[in-house]
Protein backbone atom coordinates (compact mmCIF):
# COMPACT_ATOMS: atom_id res chain seq x y z
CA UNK A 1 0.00 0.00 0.00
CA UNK A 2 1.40 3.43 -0.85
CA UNK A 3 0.48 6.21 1.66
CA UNK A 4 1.32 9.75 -0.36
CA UNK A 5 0.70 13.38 1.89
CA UNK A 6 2.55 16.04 3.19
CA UNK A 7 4.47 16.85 6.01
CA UNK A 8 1.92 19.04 7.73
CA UNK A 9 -1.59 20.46 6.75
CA UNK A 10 -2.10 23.88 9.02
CA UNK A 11 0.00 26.11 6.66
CA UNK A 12 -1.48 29.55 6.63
CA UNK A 13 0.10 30.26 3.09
CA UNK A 14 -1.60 27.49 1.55
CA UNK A 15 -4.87 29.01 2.13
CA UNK A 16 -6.26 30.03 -1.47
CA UNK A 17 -3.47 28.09 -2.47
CA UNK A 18 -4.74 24.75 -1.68
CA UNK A 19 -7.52 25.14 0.28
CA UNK A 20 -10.27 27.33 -0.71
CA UNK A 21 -11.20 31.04 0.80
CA UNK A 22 -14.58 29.20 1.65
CA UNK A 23 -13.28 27.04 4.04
CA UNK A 24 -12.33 27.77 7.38
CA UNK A 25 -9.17 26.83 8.86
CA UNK A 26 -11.40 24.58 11.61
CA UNK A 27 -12.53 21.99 8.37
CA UNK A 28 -9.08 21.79 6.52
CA UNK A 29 -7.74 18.65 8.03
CA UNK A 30 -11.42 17.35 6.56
CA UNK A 31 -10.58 19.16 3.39
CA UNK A 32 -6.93 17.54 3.19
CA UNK A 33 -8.25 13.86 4.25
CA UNK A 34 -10.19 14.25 0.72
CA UNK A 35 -7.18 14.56 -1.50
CA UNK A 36 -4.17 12.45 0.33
CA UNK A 37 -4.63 9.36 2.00
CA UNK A 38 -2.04 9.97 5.05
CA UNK A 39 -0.11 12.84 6.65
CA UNK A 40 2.80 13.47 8.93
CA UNK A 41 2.22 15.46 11.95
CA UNK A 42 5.64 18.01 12.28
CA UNK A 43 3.38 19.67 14.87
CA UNK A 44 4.93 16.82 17.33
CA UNK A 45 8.12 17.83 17.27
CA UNK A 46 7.76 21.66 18.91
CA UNK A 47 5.43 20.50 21.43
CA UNK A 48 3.16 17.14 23.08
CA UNK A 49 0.03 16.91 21.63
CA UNK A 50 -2.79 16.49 24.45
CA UNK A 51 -5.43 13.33 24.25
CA UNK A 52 -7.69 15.60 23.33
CA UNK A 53 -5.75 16.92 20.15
CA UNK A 54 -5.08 13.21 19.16
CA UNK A 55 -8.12 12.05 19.62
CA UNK A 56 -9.68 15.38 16.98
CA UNK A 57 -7.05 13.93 14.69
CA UNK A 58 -8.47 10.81 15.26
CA UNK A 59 -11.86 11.37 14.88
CA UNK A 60 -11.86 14.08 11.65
CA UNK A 61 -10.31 11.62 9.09
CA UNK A 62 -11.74 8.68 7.06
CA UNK A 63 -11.36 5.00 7.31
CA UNK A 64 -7.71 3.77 6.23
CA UNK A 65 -6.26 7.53 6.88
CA UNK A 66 -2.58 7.14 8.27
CA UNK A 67 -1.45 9.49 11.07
CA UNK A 68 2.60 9.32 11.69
CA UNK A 69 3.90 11.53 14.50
CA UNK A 70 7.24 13.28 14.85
CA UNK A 71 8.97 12.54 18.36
CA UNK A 72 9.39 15.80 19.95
CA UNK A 73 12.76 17.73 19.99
CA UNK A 74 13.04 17.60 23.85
CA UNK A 75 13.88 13.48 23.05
CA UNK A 76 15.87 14.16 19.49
CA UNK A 77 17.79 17.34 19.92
CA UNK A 78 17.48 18.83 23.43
CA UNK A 79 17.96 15.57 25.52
CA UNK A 80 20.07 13.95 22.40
CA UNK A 81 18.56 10.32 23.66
CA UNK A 82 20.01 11.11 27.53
CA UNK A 83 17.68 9.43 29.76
CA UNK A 84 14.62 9.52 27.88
CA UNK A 85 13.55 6.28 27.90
CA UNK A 86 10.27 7.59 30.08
CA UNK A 87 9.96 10.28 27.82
CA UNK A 88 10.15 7.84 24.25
CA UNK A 89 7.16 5.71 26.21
CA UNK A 90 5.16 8.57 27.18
CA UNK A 91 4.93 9.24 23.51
CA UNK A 92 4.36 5.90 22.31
CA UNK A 93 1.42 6.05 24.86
CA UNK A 94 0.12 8.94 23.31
CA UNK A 95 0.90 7.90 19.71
CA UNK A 96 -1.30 4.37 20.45
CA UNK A 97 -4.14 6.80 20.85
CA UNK A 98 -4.44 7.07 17.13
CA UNK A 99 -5.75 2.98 17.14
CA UNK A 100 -5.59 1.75 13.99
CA UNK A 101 -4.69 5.42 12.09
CA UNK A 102 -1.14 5.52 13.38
CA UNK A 103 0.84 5.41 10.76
CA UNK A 104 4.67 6.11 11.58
CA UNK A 105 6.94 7.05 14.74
CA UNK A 106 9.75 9.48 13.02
CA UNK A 107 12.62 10.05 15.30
CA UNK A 108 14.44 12.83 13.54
CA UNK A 109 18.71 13.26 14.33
CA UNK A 110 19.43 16.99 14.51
CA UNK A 111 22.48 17.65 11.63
CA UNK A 112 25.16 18.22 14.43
CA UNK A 113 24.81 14.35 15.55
CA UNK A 114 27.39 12.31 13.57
CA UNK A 115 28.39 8.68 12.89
CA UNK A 116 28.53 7.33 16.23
CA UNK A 117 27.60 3.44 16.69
CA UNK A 118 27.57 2.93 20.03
CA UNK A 119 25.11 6.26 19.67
CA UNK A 120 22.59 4.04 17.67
CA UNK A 121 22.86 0.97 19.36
CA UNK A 122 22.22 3.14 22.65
CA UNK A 123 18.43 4.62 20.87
CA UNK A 124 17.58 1.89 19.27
CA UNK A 125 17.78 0.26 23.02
CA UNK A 126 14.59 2.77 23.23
CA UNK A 127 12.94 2.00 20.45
CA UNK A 128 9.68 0.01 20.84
CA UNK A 129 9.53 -2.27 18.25
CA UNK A 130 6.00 -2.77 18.13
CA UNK A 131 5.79 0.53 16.21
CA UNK A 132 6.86 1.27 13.03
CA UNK A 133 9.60 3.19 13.78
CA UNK A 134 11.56 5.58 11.02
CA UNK A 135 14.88 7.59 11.93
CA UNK A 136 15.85 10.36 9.97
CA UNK A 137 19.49 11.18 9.69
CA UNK A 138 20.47 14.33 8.87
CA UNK A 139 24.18 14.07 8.67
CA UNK A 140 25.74 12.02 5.61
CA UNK A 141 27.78 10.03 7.59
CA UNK A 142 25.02 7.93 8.92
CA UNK A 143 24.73 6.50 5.03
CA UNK A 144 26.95 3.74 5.34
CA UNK A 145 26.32 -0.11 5.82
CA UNK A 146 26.49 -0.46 9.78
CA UNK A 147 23.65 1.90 9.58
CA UNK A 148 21.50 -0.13 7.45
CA UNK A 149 22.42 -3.27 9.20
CA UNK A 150 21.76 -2.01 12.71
CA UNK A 151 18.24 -0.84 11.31
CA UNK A 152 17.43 -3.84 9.50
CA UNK A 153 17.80 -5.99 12.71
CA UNK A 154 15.22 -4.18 14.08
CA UNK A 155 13.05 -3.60 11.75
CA UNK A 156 13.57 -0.16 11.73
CA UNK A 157 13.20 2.27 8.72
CA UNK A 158 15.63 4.25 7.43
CA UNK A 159 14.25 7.51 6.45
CA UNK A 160 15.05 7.72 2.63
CA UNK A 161 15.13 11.97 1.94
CA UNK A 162 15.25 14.45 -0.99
CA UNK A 163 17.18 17.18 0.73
CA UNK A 164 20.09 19.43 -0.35
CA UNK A 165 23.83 17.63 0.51
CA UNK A 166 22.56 14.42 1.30
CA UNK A 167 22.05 11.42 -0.30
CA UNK A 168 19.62 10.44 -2.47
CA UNK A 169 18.43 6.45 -2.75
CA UNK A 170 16.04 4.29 -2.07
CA UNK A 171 17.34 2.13 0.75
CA UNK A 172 14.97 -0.50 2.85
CA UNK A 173 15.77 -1.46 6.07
CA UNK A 174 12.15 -2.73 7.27
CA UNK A 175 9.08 -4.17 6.07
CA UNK A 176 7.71 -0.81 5.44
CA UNK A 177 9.74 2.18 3.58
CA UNK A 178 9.48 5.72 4.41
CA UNK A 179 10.16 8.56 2.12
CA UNK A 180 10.66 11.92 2.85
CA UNK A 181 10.86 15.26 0.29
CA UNK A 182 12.14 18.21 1.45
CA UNK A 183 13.39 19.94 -1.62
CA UNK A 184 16.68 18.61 -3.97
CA UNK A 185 18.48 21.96 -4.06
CA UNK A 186 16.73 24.29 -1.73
CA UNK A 187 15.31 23.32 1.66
CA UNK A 188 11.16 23.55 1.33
CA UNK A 189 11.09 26.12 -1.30
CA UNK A 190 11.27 23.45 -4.19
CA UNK A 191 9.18 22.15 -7.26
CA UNK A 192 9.73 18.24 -8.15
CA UNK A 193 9.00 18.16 -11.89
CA UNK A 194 7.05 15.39 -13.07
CA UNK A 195 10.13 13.83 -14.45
CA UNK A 196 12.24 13.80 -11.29
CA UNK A 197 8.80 12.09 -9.40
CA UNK A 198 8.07 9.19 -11.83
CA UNK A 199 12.45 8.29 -11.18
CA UNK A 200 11.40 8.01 -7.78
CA UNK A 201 8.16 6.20 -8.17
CA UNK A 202 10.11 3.67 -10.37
CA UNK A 203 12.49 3.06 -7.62
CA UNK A 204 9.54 2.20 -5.04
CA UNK A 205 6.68 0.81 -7.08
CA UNK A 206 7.86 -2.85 -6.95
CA UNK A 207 8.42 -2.87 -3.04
CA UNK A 208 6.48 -5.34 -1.08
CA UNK A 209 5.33 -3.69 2.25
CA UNK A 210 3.72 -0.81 2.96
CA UNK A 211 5.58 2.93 1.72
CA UNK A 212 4.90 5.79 3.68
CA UNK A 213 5.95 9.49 1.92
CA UNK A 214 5.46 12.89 3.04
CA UNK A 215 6.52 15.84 1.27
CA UNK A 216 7.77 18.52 3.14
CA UNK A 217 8.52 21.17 0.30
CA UNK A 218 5.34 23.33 1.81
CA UNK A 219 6.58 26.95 0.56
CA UNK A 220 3.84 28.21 -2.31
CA UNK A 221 2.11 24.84 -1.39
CA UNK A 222 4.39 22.84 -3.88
CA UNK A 223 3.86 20.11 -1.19
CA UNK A 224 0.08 19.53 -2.44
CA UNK A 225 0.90 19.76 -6.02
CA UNK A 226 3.75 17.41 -6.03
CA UNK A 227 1.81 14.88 -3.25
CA UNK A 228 -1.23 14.76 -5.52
CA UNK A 229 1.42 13.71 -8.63
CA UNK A 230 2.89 11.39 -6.91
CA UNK A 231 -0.10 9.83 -5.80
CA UNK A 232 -1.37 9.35 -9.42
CA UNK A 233 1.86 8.18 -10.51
CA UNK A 234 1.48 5.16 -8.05
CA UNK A 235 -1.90 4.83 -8.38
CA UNK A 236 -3.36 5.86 -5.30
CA UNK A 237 -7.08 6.88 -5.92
CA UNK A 238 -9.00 9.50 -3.62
């Protein structure tokens, strides 16, 4: 199953943009839920979300929507994975609120944390594995092969990004994938053409498990236009 959104849907610049003036801001997570079939909360990372808030999330989306949360900074860049194994299962508690709609747990690395393995042997410790959890690195000398074989043990997803000085591949380290677009030469304020989307649904069509991709490219709303190509170039009907 292919899960295509966006990393995010309460952008005030993409009213009239994507959603129209005749909506209010109250009904656009209804409006989004219409036209992708997933999307990845970056609202997680600044501060907790309450029951409440997870339960409205819950609640205002359709049957099969996917809801993946991103671990707040106090665990990924404050605390840097000191003592936060109470703070990674408060989360998960929280996250397990979505039922059946949770989609991914994305623990993003802040740029300044290097290649370290006793590092990643010491968070994946915290990981629960009955999530499906995704790490994002965002320093290129997590790429390697220890990486990926550290992951794969776990079941753990690599997070596979579009993003200037990093990498770009497809690399599977899980029974799921996860795939996130932040913009090939400029951080958020990027348009994928069509042609540089179909090379990368070419390189994921033919996996067997579940793909999870977000863009993240949200400047002008490019986000919604390229989400909404990608979905038709893999087939996923709304």
């Amino acid at each position: 199953m292919f899960y295509v959104g966006c990393s995010g849907w309460q952008y005030e610049h993409w009213s009239e943009l994507f959603y129209p003036r005749e909506i209010p801001k109250k009904l656009w997570l209804e409006y989004y839920a219409k036209h992708f079939n997933t999307v990845e909360i970056n609202s997680t990372f600044y501060h907790w979300p309450s029951e409440k808030t997870i339960a409205s999330w819950h609640n205002r989306t359709p049957i099969g929507f996917k809801i993946s949360l991103k671990v707040p900074r106090l665990i990924t860049h404050r605390k840097r994975f000191n003592n936060t194994d109470d703070d990674i299962s408060q989360f998960y508690q929280l996250a397990s609120k979505l039922e059946e709609k949770l989609g991914c747990v994305l623990f993003q690395l802040p740029p300044s944390m290097k290649f370290d393995e006793e590092k990643l042997k010491h968070i994946l410790r915290q990981m629960d594995n009955k999530f499906k959890n995704v790490i994002e690195f965002r320093h290129s000398s997590w790429f390697n092969e220890k990486t990926y074989s550290s992951l794969s043990k776990r079941n753990i997803a690599f997070c596979n990004v579009s993003a200037p000085k990093l990498p770009e591949s497809f690399r599977t380290t899980a029974s799921f994938a996860y795939i996130r677009f932040h913009g090939r030469t400029r951080w958020y304020d990027y348009h994928y053409s069509d042609e540089e989307l179909k090379a990368w649904a070419k390189k994921i069509k033919y996996f067997n498990g579940d793909v999870y991709v977000y863009f993240n490219n949200d400047a002008y709303a490019h986000a919604t236009s390229n989400a909404k190509k990608f979905s038709e170039l893999l087939g996923v009907m709304k």
